[in-house]
Protein backbone atom coordinates (compact mmCIF):
# COMPACT_ATOMS: atom_id res chain seq x y z
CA UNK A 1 165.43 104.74 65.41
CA UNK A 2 167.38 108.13 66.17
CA UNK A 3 168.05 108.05 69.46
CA UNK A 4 167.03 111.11 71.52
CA UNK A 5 169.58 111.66 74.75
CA UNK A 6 167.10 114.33 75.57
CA UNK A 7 163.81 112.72 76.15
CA UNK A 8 162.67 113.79 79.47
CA UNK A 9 159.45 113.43 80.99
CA UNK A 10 158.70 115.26 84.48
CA UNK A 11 155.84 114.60 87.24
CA UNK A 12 155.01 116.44 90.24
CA UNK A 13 157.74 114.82 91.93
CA UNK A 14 160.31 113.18 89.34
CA UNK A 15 162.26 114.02 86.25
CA UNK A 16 162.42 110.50 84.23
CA UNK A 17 165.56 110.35 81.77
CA UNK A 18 167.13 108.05 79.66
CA UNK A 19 168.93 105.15 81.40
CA UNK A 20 172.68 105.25 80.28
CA UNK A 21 175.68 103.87 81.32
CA UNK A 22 176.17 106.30 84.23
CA UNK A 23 173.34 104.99 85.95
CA UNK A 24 175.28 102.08 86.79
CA UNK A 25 176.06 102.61 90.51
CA UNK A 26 172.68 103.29 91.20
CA UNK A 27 170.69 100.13 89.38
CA UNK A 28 173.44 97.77 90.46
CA UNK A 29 172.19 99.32 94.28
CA UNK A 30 168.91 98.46 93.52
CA UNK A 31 169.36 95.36 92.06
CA UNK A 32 170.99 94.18 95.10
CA UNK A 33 168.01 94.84 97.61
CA UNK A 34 166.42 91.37 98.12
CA UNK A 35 163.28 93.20 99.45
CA UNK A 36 163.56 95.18 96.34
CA UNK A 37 164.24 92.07 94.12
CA UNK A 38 161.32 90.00 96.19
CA UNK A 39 159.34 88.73 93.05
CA UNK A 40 161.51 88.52 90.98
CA UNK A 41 162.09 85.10 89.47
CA UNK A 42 166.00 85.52 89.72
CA UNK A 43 166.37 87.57 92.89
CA UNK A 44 169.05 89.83 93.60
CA UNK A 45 171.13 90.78 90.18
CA UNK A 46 174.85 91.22 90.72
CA UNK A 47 177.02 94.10 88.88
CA UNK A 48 177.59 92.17 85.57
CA UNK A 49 173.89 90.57 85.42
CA UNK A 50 172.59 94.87 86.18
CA UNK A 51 175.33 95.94 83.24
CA UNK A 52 174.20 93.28 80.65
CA UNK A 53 170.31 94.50 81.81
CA UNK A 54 171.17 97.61 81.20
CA UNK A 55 172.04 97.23 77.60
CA UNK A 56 169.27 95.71 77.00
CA UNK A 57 166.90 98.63 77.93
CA UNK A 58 169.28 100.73 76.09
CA UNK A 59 168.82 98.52 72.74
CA UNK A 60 165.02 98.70 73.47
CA UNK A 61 164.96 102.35 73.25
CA UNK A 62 167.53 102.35 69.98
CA UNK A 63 165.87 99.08 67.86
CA UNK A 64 161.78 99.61 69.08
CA UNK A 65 161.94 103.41 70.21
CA UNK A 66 160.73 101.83 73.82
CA UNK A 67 162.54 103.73 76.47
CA UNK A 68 163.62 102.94 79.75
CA UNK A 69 164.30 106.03 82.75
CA UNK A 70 165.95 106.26 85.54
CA UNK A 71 163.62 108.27 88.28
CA UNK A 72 164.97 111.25 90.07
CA UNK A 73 163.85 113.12 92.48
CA UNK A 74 162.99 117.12 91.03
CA UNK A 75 163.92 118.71 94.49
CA UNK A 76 166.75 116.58 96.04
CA UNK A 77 168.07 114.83 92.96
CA UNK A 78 168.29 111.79 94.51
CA UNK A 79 167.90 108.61 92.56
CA UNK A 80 164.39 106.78 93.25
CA UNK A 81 164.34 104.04 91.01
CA UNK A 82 164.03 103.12 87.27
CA UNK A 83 161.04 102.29 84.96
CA UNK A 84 160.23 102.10 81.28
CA UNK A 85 158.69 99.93 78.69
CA UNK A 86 159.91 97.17 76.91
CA UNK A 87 159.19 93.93 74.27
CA UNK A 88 157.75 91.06 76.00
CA UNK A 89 156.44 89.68 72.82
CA UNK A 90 156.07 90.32 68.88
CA UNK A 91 152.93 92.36 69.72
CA UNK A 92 152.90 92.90 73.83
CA UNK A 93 154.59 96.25 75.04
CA UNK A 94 155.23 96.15 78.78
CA UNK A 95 155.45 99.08 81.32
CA UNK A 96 157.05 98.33 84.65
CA UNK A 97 159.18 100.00 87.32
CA UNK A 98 161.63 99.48 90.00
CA UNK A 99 161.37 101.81 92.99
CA UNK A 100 164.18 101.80 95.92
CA UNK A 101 162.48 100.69 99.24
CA UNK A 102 163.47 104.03 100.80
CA UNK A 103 160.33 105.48 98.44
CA UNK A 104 157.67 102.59 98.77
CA UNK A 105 154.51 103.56 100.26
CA UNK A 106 154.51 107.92 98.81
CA UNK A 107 152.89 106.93 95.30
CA UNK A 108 155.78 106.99 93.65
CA UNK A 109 155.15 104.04 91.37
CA UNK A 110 151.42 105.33 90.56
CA UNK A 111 152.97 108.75 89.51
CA UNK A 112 155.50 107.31 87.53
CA UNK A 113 153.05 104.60 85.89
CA UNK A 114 150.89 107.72 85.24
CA UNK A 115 153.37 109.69 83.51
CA UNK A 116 154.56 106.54 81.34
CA UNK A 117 150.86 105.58 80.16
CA UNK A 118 150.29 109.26 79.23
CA UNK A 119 153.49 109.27 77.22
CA UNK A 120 152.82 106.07 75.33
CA UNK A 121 149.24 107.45 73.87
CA UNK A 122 151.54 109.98 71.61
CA UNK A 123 154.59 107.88 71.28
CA UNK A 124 154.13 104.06 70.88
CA UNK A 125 151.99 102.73 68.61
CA UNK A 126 150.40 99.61 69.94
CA UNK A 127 146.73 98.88 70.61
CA UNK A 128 147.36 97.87 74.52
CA UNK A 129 150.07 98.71 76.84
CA UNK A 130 151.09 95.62 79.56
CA UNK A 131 151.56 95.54 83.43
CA UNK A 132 152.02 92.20 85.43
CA UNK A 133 152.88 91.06 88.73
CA UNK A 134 153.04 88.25 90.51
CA UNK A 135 150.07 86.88 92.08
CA UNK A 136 151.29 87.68 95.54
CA UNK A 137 152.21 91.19 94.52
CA UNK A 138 149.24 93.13 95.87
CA UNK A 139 150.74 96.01 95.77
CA UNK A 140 151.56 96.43 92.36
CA UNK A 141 148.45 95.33 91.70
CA UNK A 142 147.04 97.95 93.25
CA UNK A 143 149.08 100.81 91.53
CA UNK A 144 148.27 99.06 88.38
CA UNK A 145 144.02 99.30 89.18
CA UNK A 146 145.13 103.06 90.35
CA UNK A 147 146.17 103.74 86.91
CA UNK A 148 142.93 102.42 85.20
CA UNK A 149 144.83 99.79 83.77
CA UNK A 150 142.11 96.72 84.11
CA UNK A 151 143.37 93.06 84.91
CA UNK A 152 143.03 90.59 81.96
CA UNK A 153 144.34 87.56 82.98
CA UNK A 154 146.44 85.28 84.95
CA UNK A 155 149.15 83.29 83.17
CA UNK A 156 153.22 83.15 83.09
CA UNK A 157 155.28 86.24 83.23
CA UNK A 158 159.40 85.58 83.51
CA UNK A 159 158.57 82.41 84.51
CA UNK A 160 155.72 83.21 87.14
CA UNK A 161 152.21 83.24 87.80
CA UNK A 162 150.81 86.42 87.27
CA UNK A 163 148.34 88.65 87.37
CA UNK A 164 148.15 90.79 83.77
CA UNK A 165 146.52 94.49 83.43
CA UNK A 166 146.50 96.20 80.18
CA UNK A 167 145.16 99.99 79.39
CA UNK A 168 144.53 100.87 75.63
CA UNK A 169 146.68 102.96 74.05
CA UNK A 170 145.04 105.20 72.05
């Protein structure tokens, strides 16, 4: 895979671009925010554990052409989170996000799950794309029925019980 430093993709709101080393400051922010980091199975990620993360997304983009963005905002330029897809399995692509709690309830995460889902139909070639959340998650939950992605399941996801949505892809 060629990797493309100039893949953008733009909402009403956000510009999302390639995460890159850069971005560093900013994840490593967000990755501290317990409230942020609330179902997660690890909690809070320090500096190293947000650098080593970060490679990974960057691999994902460079060995499966499955990018990961950070989220900016078009007007202010202010960073709003990160989001992107990634392997969860040899034949499950998963879409997910991260938004700073400064932006939660202003439909960021729907507009940004939007504009991923969208760009998948033309640029990853699986049958289904993934969401999941833990079963307390209502939230996500509910930006994941916003985007007509339809739950499936509940089983394990990083180690929790979930709640699985898929959309197809095609």
């Amino acid at each position: 895979m060629v990797e493309n430093q100039k893949l953008i993709i733009t909402t009403q709101r956000t510009i999302l671009r390639l995460i890159n080393e850069d971005d560093l400051d900013d994840i490593a922010a967000l990755n501290l925010d317990p409230e942020v980091r609330k179902f997660f199975p690890g909690g809070i990620q320090n500096r190293e554990q947000t650098k080593q993360r970060m490679k990974e997304f960057m691999n994902f983009y460079k060995q499966y052409g499955l990018p990961c963005f950070v989220i900016i905002d078009k007007i202010s330029n202010a960073f709003i989170g990160r989001c992107g897809f990634g392997p969860i399995s040899s034949e499950d692509i998963e879409v997910g996000y991260l938004i700073s709690r400064k932006y939660w309830g202003q439909g960021y995460a729907s507009e940004v799950l939007q504009a991923l889902l969208k760009w998948s139909k033309s640029n990853i070639k699986n049958e289904y794309i993934i969401a999941f959340a833990p079963l307390k998650h209502h939230a996500a939950h509910r930006v994941m029925e916003k985007c007509d992605m339809q739950f499936y399941k509940e089983d394990i996801g990083h180690g929790l019980e979930c709640k699985f949505y898929r959309i197809e892809n095609n």
